[in-house]
Protein backbone atom coordinates (compact mmCIF):
# COMPACT_ATOMS: atom_id res chain seq x y z
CA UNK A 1 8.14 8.09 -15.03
CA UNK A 2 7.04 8.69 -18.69
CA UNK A 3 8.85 11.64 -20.31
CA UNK A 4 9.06 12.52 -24.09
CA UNK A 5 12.57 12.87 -25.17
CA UNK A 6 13.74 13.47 -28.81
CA UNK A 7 9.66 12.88 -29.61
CA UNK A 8 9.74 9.20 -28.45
CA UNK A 9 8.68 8.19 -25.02
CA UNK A 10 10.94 7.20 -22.46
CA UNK A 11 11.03 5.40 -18.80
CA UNK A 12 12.62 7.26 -16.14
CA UNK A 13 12.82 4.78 -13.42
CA UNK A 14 12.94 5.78 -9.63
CA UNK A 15 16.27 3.90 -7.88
CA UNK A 16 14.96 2.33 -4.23
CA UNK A 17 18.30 1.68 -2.24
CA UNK A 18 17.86 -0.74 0.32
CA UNK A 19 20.33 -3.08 2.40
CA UNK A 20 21.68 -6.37 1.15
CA UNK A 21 18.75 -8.43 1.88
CA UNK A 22 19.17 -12.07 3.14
CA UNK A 23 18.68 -15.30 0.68
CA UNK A 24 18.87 -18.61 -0.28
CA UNK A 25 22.38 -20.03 -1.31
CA UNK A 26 21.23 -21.47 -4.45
CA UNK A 27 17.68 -19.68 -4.88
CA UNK A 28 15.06 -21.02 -7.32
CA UNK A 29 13.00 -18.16 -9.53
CA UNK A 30 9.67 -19.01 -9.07
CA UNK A 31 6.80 -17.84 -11.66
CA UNK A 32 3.78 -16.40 -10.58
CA UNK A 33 1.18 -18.98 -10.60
CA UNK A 34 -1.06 -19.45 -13.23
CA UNK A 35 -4.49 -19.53 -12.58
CA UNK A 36 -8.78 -19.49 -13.30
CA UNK A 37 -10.76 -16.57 -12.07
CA UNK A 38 -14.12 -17.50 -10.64
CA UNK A 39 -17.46 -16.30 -12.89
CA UNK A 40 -19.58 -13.61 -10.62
CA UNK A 41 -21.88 -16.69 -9.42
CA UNK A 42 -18.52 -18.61 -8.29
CA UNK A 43 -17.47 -15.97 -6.37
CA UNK A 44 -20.67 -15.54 -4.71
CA UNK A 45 -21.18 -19.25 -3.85
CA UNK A 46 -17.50 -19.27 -2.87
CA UNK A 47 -16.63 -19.71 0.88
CA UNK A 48 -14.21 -16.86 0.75
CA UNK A 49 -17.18 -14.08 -0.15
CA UNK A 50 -18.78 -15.61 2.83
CA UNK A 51 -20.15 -13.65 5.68
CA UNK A 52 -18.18 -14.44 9.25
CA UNK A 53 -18.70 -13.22 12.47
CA UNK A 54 -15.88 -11.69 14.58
CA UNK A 55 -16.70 -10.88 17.99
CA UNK A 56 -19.59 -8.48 18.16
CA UNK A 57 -19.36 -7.70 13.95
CA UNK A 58 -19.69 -9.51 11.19
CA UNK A 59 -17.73 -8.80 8.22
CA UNK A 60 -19.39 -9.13 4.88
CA UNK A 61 -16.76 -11.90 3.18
CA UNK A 62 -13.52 -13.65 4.47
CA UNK A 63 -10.86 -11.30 2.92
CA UNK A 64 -8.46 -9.03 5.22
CA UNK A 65 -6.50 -6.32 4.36
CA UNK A 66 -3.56 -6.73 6.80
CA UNK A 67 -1.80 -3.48 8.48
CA UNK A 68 0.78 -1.85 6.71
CA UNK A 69 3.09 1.08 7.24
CA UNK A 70 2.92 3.73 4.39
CA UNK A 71 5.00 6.50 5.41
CA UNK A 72 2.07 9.40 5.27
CA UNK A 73 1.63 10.55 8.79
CA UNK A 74 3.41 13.48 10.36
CA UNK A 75 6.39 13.07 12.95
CA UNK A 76 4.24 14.16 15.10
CA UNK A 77 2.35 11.15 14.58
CA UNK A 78 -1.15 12.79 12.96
CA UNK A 79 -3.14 11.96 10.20
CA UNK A 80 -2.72 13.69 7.07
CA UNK A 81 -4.31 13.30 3.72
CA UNK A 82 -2.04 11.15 2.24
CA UNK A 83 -3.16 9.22 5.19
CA UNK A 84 -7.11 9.27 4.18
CA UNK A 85 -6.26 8.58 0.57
CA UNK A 86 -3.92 5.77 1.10
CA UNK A 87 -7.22 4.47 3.18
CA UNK A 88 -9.96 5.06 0.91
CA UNK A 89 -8.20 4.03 -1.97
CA UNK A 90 -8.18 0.18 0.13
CA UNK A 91 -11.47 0.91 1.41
CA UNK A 92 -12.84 1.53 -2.47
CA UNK A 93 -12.22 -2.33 -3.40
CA UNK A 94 -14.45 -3.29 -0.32
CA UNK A 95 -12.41 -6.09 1.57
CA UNK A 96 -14.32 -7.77 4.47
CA UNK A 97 -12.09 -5.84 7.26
CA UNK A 98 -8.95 -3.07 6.90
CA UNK A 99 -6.10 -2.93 8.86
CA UNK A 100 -4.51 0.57 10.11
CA UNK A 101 -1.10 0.39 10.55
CA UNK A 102 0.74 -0.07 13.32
CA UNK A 103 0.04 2.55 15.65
CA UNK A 104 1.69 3.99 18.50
CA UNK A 105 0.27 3.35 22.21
CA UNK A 106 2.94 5.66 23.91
CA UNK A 107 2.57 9.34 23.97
CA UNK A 108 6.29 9.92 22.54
CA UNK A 109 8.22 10.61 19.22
CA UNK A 110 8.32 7.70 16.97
CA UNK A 111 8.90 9.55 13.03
CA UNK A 112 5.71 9.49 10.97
CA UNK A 113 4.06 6.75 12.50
CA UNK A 114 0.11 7.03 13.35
CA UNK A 115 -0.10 7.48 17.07
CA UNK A 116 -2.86 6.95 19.59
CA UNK A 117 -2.03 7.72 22.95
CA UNK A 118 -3.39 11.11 23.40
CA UNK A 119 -6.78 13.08 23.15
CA UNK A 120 -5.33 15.36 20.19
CA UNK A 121 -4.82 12.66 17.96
CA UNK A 122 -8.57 11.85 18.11
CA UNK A 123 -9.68 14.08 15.43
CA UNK A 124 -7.55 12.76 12.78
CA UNK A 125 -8.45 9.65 13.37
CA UNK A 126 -12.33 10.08 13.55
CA UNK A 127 -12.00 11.43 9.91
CA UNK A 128 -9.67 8.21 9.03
CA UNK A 129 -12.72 6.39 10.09
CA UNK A 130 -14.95 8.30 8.38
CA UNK A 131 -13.15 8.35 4.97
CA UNK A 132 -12.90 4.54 4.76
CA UNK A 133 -16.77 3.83 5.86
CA UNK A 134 -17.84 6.48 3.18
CA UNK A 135 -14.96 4.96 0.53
CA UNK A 136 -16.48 1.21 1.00
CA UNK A 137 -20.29 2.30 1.38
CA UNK A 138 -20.34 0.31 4.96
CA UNK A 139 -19.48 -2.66 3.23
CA UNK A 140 -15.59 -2.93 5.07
CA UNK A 141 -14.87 -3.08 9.03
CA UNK A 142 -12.01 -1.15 10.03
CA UNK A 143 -9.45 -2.38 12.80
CA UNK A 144 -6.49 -0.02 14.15
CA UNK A 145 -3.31 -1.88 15.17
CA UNK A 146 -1.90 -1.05 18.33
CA UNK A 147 1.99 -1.15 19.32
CA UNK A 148 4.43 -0.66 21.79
CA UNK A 149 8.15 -0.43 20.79
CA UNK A 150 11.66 -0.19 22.95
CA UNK A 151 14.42 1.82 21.97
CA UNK A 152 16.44 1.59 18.91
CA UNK A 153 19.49 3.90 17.78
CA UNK A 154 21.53 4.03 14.85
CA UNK A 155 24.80 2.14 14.38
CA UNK A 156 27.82 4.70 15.93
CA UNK A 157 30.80 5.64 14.40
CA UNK A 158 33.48 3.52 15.78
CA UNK A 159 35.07 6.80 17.30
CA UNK A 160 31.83 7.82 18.83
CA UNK A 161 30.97 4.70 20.44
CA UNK A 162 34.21 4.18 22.20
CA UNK A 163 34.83 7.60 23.42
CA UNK A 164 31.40 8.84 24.10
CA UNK A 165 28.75 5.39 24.17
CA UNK A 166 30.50 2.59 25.86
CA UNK A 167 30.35 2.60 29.81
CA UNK A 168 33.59 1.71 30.76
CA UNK A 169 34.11 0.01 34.04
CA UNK A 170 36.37 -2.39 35.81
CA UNK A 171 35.54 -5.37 33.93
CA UNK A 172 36.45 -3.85 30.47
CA UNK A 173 40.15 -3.56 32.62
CA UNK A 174 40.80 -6.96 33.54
CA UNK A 175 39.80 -8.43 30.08
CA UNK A 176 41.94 -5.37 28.23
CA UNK A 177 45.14 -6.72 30.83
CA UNK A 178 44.40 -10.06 30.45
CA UNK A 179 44.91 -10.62 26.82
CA UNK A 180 47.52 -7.76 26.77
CA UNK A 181 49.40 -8.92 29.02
CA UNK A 182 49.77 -6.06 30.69
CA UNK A 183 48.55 -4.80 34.09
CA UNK A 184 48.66 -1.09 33.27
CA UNK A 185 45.26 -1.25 32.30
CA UNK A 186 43.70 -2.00 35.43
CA UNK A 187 45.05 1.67 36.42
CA UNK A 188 45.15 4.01 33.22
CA UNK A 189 43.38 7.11 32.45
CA UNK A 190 39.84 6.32 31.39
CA UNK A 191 40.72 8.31 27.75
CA UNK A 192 43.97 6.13 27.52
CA UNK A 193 41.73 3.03 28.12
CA UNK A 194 38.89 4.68 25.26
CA UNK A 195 41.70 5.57 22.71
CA UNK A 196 43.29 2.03 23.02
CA UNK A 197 39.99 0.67 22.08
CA UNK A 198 39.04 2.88 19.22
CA UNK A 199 42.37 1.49 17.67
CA UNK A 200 42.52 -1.84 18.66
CA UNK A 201 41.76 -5.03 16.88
CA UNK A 202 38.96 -7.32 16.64
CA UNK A 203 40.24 -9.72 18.27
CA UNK A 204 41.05 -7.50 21.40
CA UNK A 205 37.39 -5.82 21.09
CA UNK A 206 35.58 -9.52 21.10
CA UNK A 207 36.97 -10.12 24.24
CA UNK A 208 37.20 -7.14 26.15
CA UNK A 209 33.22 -6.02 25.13
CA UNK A 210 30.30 -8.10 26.16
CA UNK A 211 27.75 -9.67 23.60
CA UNK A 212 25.14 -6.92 23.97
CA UNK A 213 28.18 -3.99 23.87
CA UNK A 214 29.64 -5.73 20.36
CA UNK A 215 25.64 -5.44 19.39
CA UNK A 216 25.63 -1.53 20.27
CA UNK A 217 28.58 -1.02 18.21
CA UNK A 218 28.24 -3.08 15.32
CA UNK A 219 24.33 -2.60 15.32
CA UNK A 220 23.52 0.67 17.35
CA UNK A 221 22.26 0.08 20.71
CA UNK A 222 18.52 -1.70 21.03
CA UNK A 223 16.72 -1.72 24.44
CA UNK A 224 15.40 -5.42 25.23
CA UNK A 225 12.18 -6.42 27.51
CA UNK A 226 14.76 -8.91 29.46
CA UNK A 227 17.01 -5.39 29.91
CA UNK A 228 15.62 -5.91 33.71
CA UNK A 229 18.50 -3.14 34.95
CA UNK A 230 16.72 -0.52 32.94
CA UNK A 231 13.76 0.80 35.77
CA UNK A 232 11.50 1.43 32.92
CA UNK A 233 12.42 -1.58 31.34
CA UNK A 234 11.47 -3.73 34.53
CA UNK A 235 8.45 -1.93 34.92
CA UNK A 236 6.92 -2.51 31.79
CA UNK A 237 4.24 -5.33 33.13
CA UNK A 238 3.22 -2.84 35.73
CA UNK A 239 2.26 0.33 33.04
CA UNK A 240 1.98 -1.32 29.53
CA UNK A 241 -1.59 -3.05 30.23
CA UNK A 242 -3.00 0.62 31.38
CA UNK A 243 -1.65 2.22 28.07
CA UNK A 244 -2.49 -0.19 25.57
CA UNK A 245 -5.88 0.08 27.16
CA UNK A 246 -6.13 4.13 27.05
CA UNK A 247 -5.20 3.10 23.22
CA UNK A 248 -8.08 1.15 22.96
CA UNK A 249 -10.47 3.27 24.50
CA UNK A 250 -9.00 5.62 22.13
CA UNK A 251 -10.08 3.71 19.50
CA UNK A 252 -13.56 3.01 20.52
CA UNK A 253 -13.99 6.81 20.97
CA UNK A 254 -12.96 7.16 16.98
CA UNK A 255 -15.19 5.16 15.89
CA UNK A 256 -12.76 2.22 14.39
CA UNK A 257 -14.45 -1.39 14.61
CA UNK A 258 -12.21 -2.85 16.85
CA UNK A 259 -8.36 -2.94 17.57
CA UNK A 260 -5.89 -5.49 16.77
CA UNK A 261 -2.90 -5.69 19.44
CA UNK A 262 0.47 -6.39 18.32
CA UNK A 263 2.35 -9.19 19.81
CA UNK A 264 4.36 -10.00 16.41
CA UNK A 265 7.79 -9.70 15.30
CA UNK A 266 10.42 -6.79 16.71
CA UNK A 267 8.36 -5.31 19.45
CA UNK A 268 7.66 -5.25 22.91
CA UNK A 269 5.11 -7.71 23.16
CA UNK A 270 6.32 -10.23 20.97
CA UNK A 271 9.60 -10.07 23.27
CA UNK A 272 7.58 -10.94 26.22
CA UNK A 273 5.97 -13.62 24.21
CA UNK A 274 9.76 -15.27 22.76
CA UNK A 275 11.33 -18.23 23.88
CA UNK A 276 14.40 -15.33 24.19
CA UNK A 277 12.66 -13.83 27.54
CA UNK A 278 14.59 -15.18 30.36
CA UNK A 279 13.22 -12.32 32.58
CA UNK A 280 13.37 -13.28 36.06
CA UNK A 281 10.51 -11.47 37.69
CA UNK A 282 7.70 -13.68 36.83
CA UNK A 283 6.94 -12.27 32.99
CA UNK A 284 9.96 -14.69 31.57
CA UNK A 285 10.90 -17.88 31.43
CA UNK A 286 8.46 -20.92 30.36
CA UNK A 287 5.37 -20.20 28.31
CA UNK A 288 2.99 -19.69 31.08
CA UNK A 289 5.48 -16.72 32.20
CA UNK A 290 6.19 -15.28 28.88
CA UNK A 291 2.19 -14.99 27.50
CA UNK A 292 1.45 -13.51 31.01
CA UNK A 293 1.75 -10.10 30.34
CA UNK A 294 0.09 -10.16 26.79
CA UNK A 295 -3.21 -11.95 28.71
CA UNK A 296 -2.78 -9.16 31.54
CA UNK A 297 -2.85 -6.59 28.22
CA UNK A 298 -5.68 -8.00 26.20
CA UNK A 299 -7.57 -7.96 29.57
CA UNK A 300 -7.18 -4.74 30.70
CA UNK A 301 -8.17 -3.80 26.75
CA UNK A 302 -11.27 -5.84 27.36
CA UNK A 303 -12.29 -4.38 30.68
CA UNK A 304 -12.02 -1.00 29.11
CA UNK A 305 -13.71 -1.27 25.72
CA UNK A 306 -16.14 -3.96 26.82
CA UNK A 307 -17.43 -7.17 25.51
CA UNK A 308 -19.70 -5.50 22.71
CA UNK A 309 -16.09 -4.66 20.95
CA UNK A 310 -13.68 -6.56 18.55
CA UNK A 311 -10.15 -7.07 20.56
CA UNK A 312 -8.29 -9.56 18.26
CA UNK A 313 -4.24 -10.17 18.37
CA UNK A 314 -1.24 -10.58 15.84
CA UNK A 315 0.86 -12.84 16.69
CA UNK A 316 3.94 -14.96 15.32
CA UNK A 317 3.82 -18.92 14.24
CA UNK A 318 7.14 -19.82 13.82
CA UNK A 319 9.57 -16.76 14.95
CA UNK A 320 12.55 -18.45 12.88
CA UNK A 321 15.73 -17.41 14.89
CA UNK A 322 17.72 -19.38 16.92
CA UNK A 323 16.15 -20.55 20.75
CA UNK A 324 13.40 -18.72 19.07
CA UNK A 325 9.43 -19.51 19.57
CA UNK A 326 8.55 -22.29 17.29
CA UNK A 327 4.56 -23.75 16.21
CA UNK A 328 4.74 -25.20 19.71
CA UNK A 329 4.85 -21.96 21.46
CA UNK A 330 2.63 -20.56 18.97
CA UNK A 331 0.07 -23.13 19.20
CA UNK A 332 0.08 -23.21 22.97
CA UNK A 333 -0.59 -18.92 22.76
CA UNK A 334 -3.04 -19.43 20.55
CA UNK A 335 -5.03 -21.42 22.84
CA UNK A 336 -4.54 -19.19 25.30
CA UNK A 337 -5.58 -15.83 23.61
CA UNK A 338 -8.86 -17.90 22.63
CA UNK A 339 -9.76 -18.84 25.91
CA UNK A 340 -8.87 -15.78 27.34
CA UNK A 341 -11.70 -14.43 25.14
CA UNK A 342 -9.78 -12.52 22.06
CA UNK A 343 -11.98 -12.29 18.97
CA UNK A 344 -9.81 -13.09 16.41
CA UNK A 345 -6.07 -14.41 15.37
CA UNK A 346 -4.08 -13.32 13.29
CA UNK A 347 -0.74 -14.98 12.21
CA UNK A 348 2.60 -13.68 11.18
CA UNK A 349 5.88 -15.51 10.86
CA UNK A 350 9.77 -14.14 11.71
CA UNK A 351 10.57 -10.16 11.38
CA UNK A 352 13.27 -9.98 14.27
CA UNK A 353 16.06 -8.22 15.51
CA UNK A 354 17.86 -10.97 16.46
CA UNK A 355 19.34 -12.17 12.94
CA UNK A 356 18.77 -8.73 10.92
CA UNK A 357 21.52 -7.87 8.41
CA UNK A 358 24.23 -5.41 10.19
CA UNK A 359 23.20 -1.50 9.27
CA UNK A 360 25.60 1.02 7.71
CA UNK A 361 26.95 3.56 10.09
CA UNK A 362 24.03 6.19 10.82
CA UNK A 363 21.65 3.57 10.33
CA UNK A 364 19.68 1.96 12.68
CA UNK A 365 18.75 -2.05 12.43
CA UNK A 366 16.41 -3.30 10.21
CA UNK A 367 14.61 -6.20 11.98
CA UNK A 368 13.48 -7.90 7.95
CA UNK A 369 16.78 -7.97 6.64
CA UNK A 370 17.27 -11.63 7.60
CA UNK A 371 15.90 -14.69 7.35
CA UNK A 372 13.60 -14.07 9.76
CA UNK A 373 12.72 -11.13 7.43
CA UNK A 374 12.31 -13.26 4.58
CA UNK A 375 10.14 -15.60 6.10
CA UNK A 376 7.78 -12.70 6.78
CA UNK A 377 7.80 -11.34 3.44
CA UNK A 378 9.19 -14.02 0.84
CA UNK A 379 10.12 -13.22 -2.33
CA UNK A 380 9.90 -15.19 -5.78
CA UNK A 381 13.70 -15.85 -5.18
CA UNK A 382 13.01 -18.98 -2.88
CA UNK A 383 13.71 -22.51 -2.11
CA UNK A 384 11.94 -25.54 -3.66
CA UNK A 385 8.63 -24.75 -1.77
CA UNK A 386 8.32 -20.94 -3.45
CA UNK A 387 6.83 -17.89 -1.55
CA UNK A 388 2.92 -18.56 -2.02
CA UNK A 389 1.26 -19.64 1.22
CA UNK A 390 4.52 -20.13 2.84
CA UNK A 391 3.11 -19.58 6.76
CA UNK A 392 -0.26 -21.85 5.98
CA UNK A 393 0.87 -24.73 7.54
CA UNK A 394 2.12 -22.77 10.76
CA UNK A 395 -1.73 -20.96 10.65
CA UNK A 396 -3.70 -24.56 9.97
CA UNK A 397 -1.99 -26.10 13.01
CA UNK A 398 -2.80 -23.00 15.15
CA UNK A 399 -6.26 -22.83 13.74
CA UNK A 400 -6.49 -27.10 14.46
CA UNK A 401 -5.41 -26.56 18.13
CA UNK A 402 -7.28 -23.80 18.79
CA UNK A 403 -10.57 -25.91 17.29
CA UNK A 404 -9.32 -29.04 19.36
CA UNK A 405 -9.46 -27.27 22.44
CA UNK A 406 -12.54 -26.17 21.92
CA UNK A 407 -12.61 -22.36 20.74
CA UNK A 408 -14.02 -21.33 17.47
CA UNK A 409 -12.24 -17.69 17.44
CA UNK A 410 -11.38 -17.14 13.74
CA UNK A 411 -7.70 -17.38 12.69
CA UNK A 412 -6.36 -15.10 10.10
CA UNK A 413 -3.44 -16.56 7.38
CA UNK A 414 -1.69 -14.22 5.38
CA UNK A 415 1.70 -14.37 3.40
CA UNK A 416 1.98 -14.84 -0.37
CA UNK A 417 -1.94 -15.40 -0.89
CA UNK A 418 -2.64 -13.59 -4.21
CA UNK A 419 -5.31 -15.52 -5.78
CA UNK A 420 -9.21 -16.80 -6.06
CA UNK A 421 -7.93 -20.24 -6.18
CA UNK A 422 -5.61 -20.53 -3.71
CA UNK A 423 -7.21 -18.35 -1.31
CA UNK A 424 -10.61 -20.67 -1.47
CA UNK A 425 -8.41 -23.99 -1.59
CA UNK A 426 -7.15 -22.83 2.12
CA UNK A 427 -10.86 -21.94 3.68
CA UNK A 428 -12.26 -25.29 1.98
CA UNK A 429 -9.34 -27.39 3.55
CA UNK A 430 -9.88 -25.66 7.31
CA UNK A 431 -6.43 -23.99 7.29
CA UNK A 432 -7.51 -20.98 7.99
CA UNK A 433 -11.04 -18.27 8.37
CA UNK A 434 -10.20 -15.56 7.19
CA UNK A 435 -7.53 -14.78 3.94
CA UNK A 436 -5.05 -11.90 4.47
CA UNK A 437 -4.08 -9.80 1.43
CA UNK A 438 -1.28 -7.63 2.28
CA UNK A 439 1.67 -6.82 -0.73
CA UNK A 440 -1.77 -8.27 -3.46
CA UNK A 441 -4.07 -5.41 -2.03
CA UNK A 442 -1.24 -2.93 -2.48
CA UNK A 443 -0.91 -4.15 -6.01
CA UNK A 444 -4.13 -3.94 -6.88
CA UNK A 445 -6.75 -2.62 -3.92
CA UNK A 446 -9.61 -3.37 -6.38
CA UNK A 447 -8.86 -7.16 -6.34
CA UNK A 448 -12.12 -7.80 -4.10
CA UNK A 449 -14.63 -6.22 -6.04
CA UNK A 450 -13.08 -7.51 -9.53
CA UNK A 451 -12.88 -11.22 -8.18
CA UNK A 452 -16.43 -10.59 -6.72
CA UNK A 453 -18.00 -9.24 -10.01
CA UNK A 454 -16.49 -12.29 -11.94
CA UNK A 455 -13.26 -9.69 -13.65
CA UNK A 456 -10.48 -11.72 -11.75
CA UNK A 457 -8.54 -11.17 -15.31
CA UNK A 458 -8.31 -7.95 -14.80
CA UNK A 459 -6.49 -8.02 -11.50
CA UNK A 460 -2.92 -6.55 -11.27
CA UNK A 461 -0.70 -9.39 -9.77
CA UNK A 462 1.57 -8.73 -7.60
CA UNK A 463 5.41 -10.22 -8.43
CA UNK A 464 6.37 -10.69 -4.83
CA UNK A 465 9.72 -8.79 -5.39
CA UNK A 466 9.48 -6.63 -2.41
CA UNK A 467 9.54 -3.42 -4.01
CA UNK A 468 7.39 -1.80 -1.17
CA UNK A 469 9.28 -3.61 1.01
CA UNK A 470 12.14 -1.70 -0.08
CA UNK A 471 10.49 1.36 0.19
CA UNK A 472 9.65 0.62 3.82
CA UNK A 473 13.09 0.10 5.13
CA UNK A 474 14.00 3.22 3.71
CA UNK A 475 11.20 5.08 5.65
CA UNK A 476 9.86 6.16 2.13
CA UNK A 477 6.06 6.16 1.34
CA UNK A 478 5.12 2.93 0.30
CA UNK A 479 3.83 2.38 -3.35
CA UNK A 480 4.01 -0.63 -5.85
CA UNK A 481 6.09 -0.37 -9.03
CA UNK A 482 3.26 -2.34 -10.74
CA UNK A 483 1.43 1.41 -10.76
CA UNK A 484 3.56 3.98 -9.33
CA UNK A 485 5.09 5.24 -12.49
CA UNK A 486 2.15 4.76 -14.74
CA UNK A 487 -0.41 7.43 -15.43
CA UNK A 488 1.45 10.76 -13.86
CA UNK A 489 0.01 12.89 -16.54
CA UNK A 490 -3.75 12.15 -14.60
CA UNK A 491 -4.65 15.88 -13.09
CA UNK A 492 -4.44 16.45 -9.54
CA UNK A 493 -2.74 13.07 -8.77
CA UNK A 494 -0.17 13.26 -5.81
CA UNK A 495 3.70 12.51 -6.07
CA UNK A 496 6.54 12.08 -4.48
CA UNK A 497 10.14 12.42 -5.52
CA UNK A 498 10.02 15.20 -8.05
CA UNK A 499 6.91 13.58 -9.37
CA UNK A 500 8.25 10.40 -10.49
CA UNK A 501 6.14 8.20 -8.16
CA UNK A 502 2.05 8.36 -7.88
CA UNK A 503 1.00 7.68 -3.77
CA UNK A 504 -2.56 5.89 -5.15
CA UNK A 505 -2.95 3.30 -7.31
CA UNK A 506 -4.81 4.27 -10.35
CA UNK A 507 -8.70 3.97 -10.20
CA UNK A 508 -10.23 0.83 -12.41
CA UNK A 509 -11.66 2.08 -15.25
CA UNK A 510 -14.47 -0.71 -15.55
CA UNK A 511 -14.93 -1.88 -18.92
């Protein structure tokens, strides 16, 4: 923030505390890539501002605007007007298709997330719809993406979890008398037992707790789709194609362009989809098992919204954890999802639970916080091969085997793609259809009109330092610190934290 102290102007910067983040041993500083903006008439003969069809649209050029959460809607889950700027200040640079963020399918409390899964949400998003086809002049599509989640709770206080959290039974006995020594325990009071544990060592917790218990208190407890005990848990393949198809239908009825269905990184549908899944019930197991339920969604979407409507699907290429899905598994959904008839792929990489960075007590897991994380939104503090592009490979050989088997359903690549050059070098080589701008658009939402109108020099880069990122994990709104603390003087701008950060980035002043 700009203030005037002593007569001289001064920075006042805004402190974003986040958790320690996971990295290379020996990281390499990468610059940000030099490069030549095309003239107007390169752009236009340029395969990227080509037209492509998608389903039953077309979209006007070949650049995406991927979904991202911004923190603006209520905790009840409606749209406010933070939400319709944050939109139509996208929607104003005009990419071929916009995102909406991930949005809740279930009718229940998820903080101020968008949600979908009820009649009264409707209005709100009919104006969302509205905004952004007025902001772009009809020149954008706009996609919602759709989500299911499980259960996630905060890490306990040690205290808490042993006397109030952990379900104590006889097996937690024999282990506590085993490497005690002492059959007493197979007999004590229950709050004996509890206060023992509280107190006890590590070495006496790591054996007397399971693997998913030592999660729960180290972590906070996290429901997962193989939690087959849990009745609502096992019945997820039996109600989850019904809701995420009231979603769509949802969707249809507000007027959005199609809907996008998650199946990538923490949530429910990418666990069905993970090599992790050892459900026994039919839904688990080897691929054919574990891509059944997300073909049993995407199908009951189709049936409901038709064939005259865009259903595409996010999904992961390389899920980076260990026993994880790797390009195999990827490749072999892909084909899949194209056969089964879904419009459109789009490709994400890591973002899981499984090797997240532990949270502070009171916090609840962070599923980017490891590598994982990093591989789904790499920084400029890398190894040898840098951050730029760093999931093309895994989206060319999922594009290739899609092609091979004969489908031509578009496949989206996104990660690190911030420039003319590099964007056209991937659509001229066949790695991917479509070019996904996700932390570039937030540093500049203008960067498709000024690349199209041959002013590429005047686009704000971003510096891939995860700023927003930041932002995110803290449940903060989302801005870019390449604009949010320039320009607060400009009248009726809005703010957040005592006016120190703008929510929009500032209009382009065309020169």
């Amino acid at each position: 923030m700009s203030v005037l102290l002593n007569g001289k102007r001064q920075v006042r910067h805004v402190k974003v505390n986040s958790r320690i983040m996971w990295k290379f041993k020996n990281p390499i500083r990468h610059a940000i890539p030099e490069t030549r903006w095309p003239t107007a008439s390169e752009a236009a003969a340029s395969l990227l501002f080509q037209p492509i069809r998608i389903g039953a649209v077309e979209l006007e050029n070949r650049t995406w605007v991927p979904a991202m959460v911004p923190w603006r809607a209520t905790d009840e889950g409606f749209v406010t007007q933070d939400n319709l700027d944050w939109y139509r200040r996208f929607a104003s640079g005009r990419p071929g298709a916009l995102v909406v963020e991930a949005t809740g399918v279930r009718d229940i409390p998820s903080g101020p997330l968008l949600r979908i899964g009820h009649d009264r949400f409707l209005p709100g998003l009919k104006q969302l719809v509205q905004t952004v086809k007025e902001a772009s002049g009809g020149h954008s599509k706009l996609f919602i993406q759709i989500i299911d989640f499980l259960s996630v709770k905060r890490r306990p206080e040690r205290e808490k979890y042993f006397s109030r959290f952990l379900k104590l039974n006889d097996r937690h006995r024999r282990a506590l008398a085993e490497i005690s020594d002492d059959n007493r325990w197979l007999n004590a009071a229950e709050i004996e037992v509890r206060n023992y544990l509280d107190a006890a060592a590590e070495e006496i917790i790591e054996h007397v707790l399971s693997k998913r218990e030592l999660e729960s208190l180290r972590f906070g407890y996290r429901e997962s789709v193989t939690d087959i005990d849990l009745p609502h848990v096992r019945e997820l393949p039996q109600v989850l194609p019904e809701i995420f198809s009231a979603a769509a239908f949802h969707a249809r009825e507000a007027g959005f362009d199609g809907v996008e269905l998650h199946y990538a990184h923490a949530y429910t549908m990418a666990g069905f989809l993970s090599a992790l899944n050892v459900r026994s019930d039919g839904y688990g197991g080897p691929r054919q098992n574990r891509v059944r339920l997300p073909l049993e969604v995407y199908r009951a979407v189709r049936q409901q919204v038709g064939d005259d409507y865009v259903v595409g699907v996010r999904y992961l290429g390389d899920e980076v954890i260990a026993g994880g899905n790797r390009i195999e598994d990827a490749t072999y959904f892909g084909i899949e999802f194209a056969r089964a008839g879904c419009d459109f792929l789009s490709i994400s990489k890591g973002g899981k639970f499984e090797d997240a960075q532990q949270p502070k007590v009171g916090q609840a897991v962070y599923p980017y916080t490891g590598q994982s994380g990093y591989e789904c939104m790499p920084t400029v503090l890398s190894d040898e091969r840098g951050p730029f592009g760093r999931s093309v490979p895994l989206v060319a050989a999922i594009k290739h085997a899609v092609n091979d088997a004969g489908f031509n359903t578009p496949v989206v690549a996104t990660g690190g793609i911030s420039t003319f050059e590099q964007a056209e070098s991937i659509l001229q080589k066949g790695g991917a259809d479509i070019i996904g701008f996700a932390r570039q658009a937030l540093a500049d939402p203008d960067w498709f009109v000024k690349v199209k109108l041959g002013r590429g020099e005047s686009v704000r880069r971003c510096t891939y330092t995860n700023y927003c990122e930041a932002l995110d994990q803290a449940h903060r709104p989302v801005t870019c610190k390449l604009w949010d603390r320039v320009e607060l003087e400009e009248p009726g701008i809005a703010t957040v934290d005592e006016g120190r950060r703008r929510l929009l980035a500032p209009k382009w002043k065309k020169q």
